[in-house]
C-alpha atoms as a PDB file:
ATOM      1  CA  UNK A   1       9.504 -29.784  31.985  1.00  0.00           C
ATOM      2  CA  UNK A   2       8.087 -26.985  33.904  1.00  0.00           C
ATOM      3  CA  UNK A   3      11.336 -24.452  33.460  1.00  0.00           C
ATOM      4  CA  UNK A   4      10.970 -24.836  29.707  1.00  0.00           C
ATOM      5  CA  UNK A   5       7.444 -23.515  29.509  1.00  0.00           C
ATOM      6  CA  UNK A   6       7.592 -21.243  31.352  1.00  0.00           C
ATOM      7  CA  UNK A   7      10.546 -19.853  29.200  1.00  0.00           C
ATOM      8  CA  UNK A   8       8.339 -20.168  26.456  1.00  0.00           C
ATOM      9  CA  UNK A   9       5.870 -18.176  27.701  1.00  0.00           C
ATOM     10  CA  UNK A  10       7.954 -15.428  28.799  1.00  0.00           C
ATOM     11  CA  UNK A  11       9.342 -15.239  25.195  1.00  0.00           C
ATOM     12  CA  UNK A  12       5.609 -14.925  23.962  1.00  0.00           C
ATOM     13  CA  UNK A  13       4.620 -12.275  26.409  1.00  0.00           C
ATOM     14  CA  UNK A  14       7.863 -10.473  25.805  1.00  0.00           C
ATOM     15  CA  UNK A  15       7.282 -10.370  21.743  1.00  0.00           C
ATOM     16  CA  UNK A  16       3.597  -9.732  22.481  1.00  0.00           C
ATOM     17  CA  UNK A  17       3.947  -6.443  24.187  1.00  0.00           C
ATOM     18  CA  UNK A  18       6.988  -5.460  21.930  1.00  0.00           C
ATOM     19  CA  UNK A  19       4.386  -6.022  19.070  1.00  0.00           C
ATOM     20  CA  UNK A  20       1.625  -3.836  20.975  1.00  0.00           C
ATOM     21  CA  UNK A  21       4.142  -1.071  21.306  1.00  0.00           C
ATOM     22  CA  UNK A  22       5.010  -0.829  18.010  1.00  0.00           C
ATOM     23  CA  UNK A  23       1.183  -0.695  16.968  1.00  0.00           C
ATOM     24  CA  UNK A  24       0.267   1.720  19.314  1.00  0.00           C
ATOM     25  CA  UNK A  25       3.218   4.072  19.275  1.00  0.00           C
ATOM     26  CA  UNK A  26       4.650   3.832  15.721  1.00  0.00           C
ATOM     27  CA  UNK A  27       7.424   5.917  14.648  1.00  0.00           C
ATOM     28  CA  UNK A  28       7.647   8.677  12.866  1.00  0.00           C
ATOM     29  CA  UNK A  29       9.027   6.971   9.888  1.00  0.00           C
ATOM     30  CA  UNK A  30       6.240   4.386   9.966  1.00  0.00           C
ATOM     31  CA  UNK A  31       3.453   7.334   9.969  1.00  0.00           C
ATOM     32  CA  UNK A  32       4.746   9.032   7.183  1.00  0.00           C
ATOM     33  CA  UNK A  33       4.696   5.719   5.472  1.00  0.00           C
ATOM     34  CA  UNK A  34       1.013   4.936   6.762  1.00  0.00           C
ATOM     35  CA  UNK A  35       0.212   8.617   5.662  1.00  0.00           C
ATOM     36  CA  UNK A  36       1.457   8.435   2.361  1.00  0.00           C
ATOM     37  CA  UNK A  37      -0.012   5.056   1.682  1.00  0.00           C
ATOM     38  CA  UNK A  38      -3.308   6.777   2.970  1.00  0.00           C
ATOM     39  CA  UNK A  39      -3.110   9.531   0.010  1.00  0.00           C
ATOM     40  CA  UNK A  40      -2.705   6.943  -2.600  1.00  0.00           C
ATOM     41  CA  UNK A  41      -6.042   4.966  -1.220  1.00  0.00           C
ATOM     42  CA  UNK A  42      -7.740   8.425  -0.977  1.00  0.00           C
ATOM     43  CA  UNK A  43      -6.703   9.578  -4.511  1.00  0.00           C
ATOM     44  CA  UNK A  44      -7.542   6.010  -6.114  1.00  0.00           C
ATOM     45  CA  UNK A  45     -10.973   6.264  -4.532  1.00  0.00           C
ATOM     46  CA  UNK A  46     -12.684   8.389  -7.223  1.00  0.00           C
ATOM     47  CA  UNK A  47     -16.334   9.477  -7.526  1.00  0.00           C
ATOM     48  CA  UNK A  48     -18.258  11.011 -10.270  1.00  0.00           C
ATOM     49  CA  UNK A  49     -21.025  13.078  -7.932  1.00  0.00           C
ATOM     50  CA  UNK A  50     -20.676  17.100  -7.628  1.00  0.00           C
ATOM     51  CA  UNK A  51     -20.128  16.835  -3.748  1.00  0.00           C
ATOM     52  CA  UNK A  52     -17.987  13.865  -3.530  1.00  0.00           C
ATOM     53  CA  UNK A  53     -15.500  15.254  -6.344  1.00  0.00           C
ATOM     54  CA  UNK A  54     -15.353  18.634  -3.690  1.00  0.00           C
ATOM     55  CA  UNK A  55     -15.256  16.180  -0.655  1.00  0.00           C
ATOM     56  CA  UNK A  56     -12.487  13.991  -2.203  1.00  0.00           C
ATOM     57  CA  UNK A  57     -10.349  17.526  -2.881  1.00  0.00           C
ATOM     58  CA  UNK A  58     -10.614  18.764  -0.089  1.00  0.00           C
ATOM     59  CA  UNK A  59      -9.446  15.274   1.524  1.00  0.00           C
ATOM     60  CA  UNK A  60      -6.668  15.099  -0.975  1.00  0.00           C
ATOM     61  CA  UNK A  61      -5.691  18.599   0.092  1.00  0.00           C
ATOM     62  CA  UNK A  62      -5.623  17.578   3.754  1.00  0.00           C
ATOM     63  CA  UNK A  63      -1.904  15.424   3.290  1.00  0.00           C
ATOM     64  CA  UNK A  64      -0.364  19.158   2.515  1.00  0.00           C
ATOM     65  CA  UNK A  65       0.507  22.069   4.117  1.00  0.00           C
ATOM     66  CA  UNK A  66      -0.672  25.791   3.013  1.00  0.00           C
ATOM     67  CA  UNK A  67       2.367  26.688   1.335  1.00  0.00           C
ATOM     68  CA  UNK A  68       2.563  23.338  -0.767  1.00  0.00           C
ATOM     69  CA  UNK A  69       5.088  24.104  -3.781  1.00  0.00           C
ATOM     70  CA  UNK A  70       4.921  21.071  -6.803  1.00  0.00           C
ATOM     71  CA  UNK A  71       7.779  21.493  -8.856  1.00  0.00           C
ATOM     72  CA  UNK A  72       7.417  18.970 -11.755  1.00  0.00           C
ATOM     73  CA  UNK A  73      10.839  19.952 -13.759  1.00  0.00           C
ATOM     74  CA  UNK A  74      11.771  21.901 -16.780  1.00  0.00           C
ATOM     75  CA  UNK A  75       8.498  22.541 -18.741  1.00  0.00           C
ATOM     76  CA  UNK A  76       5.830  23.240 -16.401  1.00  0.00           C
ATOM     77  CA  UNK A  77       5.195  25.638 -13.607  1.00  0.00           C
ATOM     78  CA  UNK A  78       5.413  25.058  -9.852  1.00  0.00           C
ATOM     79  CA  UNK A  79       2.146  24.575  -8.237  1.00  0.00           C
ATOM     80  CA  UNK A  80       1.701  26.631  -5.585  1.00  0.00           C
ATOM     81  CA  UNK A  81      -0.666  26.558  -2.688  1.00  0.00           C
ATOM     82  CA  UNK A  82      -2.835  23.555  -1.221  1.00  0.00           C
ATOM     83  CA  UNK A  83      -6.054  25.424  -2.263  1.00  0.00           C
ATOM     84  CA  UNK A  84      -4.364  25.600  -5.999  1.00  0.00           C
ATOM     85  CA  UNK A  85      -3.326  21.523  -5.628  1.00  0.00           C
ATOM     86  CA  UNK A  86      -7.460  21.190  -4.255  1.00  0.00           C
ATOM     87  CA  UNK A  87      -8.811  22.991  -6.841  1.00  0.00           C
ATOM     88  CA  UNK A  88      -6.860  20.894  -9.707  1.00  0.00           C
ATOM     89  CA  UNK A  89      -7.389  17.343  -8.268  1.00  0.00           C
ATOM     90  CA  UNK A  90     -11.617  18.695  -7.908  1.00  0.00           C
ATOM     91  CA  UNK A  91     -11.350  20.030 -12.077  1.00  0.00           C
ATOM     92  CA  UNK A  92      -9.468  16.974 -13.381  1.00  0.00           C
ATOM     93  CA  UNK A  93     -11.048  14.578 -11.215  1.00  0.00           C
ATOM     94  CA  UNK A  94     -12.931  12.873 -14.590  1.00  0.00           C
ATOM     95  CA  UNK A  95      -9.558  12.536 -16.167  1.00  0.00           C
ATOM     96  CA  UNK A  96      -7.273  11.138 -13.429  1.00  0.00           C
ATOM     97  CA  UNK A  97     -10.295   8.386 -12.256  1.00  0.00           C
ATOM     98  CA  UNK A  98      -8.534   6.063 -15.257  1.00  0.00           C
ATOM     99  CA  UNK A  99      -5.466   5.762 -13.174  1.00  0.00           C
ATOM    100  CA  UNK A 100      -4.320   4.281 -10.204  1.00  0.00           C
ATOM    101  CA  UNK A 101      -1.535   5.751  -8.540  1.00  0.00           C
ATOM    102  CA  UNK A 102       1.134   3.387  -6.223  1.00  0.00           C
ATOM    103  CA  UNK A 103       3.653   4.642  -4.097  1.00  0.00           C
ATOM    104  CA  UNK A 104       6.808   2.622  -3.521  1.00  0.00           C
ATOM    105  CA  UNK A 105       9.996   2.340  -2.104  1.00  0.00           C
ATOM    106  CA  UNK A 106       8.890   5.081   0.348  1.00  0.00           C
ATOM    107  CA  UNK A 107      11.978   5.968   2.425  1.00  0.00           C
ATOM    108  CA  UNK A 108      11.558   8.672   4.519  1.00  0.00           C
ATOM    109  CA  UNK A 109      14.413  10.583   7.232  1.00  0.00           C
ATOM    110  CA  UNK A 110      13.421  11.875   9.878  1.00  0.00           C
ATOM    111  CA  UNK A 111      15.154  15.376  10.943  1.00  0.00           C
ATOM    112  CA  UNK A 112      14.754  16.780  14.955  1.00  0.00           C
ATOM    113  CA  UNK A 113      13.178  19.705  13.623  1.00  0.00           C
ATOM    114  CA  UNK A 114       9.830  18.328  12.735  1.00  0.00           C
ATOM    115  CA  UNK A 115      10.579  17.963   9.055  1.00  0.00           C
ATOM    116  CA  UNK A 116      11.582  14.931   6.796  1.00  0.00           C
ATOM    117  CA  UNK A 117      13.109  14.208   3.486  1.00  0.00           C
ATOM    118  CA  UNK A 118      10.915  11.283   1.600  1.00  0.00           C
ATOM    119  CA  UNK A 119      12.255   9.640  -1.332  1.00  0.00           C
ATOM    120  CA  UNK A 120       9.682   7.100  -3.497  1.00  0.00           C
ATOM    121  CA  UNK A 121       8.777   6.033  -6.784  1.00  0.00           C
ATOM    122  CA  UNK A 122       5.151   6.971  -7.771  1.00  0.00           C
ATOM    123  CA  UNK A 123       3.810   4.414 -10.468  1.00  0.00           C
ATOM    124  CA  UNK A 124       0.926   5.575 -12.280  1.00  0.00           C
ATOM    125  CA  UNK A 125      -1.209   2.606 -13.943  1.00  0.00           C
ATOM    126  CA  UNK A 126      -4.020   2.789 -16.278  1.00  0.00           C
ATOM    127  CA  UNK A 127      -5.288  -0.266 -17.788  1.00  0.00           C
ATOM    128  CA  UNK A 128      -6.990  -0.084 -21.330  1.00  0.00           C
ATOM    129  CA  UNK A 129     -10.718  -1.222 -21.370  1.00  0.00           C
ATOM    130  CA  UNK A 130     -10.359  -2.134 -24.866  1.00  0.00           C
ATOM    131  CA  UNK A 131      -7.847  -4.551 -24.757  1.00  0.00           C
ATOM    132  CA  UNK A 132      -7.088  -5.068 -20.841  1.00  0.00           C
ATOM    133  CA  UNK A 133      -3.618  -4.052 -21.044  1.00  0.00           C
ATOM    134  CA  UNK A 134      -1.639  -2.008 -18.161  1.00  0.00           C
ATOM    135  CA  UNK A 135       0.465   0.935 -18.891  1.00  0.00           C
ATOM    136  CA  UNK A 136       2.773   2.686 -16.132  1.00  0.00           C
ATOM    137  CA  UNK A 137       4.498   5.654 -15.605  1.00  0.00           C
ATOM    138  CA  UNK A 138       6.804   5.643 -13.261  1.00  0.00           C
ATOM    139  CA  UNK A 139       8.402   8.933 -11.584  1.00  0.00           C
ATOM    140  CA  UNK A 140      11.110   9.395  -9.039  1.00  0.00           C
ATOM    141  CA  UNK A 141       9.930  11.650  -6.437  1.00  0.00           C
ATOM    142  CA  UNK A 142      11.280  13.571  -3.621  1.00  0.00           C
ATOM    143  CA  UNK A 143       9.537  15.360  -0.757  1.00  0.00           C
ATOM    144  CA  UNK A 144       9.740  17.498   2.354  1.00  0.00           C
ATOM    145  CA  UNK A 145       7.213  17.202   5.124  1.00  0.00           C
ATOM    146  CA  UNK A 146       6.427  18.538   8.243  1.00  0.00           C
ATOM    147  CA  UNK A 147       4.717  17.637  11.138  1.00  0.00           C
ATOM    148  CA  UNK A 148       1.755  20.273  11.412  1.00  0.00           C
ATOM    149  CA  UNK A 149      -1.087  19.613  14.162  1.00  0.00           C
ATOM    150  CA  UNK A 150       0.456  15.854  15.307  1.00  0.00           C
ATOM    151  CA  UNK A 151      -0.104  14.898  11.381  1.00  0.00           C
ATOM    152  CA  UNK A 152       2.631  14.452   8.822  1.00  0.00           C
ATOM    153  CA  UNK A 153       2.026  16.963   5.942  1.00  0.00           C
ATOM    154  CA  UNK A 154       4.157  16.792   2.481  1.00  0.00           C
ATOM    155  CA  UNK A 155       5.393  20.898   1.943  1.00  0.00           C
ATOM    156  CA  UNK A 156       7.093  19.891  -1.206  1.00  0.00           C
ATOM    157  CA  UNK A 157       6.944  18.025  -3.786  1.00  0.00           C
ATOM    158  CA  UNK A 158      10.023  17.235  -6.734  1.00  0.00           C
ATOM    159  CA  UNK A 159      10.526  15.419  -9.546  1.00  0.00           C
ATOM    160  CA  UNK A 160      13.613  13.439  -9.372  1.00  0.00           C
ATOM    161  CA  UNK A 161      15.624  13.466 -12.812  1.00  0.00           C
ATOM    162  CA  UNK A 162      16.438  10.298 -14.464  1.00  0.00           C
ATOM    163  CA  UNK A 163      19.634  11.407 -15.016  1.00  0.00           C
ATOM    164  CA  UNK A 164      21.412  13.658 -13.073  1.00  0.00           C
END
């Protein structure tokens, strides 16, 4: 009887640490994800005050590097710059408060250089006051980040095509 438990118990200590380890040292494919999933909390998290719309910017600016490029597809301009991507998310922070913005199917690969290629679906929900209902917009995106200071940073941003 005494053999068994103490099998036991060296099965729980042995998926104990293995659980501390991966919670303490995650991978780099689990801190993109934890990043990314960060952004969408900080963008969702709106404000209406002078500061906190410059404060919230300048937070949303922090997931990107300097020389951020947006490219959106055929029809608009690339965005350029995270002080450009600050500056927009500060001006049309009244406007994108009525949406919540979800990030799925995140699957990032990692490269040895310091760099990874992200693939996800961004879903972009508003529910009407009037009548309660939910619309979503849903956009294939990929990205290209970089590990900059020990932090994952996205350097690029496209939109994926629907058809290709």
């Amino acid at each position: 009887m005494r053999r068994p438990t103490l099998v036991l118990a060296a099965i729980a200590v042995v998926i104990l640490a293995w659980l501390s380890w991966r919670m303490l040292w995650p991978s780099d494919e689990q801190r993109i994800h934890r990043r990314l999933q960060a952004f969408a909390a900080d963008f969702n998290a709106g404000t209406t005050e002078g500061l906190g719309t410059v404060t919230r910017a300048a937070k949303i600016g922090s997931y990107f590097t300097d020389d951020i490029v947006v490219d959106l597809g055929p029809g608009t301009p690339p965005i350029h710059g995270r002080d450009t991507l600050a500056g927009m998310a500060a001006r049309l922070q009244p406007r994108t408060a009525a949406f919540t913005v979800e990030l799925v199917d995140i699957t990032p690969v990692v490269h040895d250089d310091g760099t990874a290629d992200v693939s996800l679906t961004t879903a972009f929900k508003r529910q009407s006051l009037a009548t309660g209902e939910e619309s979503i917009d849903a956009r294939e995106l990929a990205l290209k980040m970089k590990k900059v200071g020990g932090e994952w940073r996205v350097m690029r941003v496209t939109a994926v095509s629907a058809f290709r």
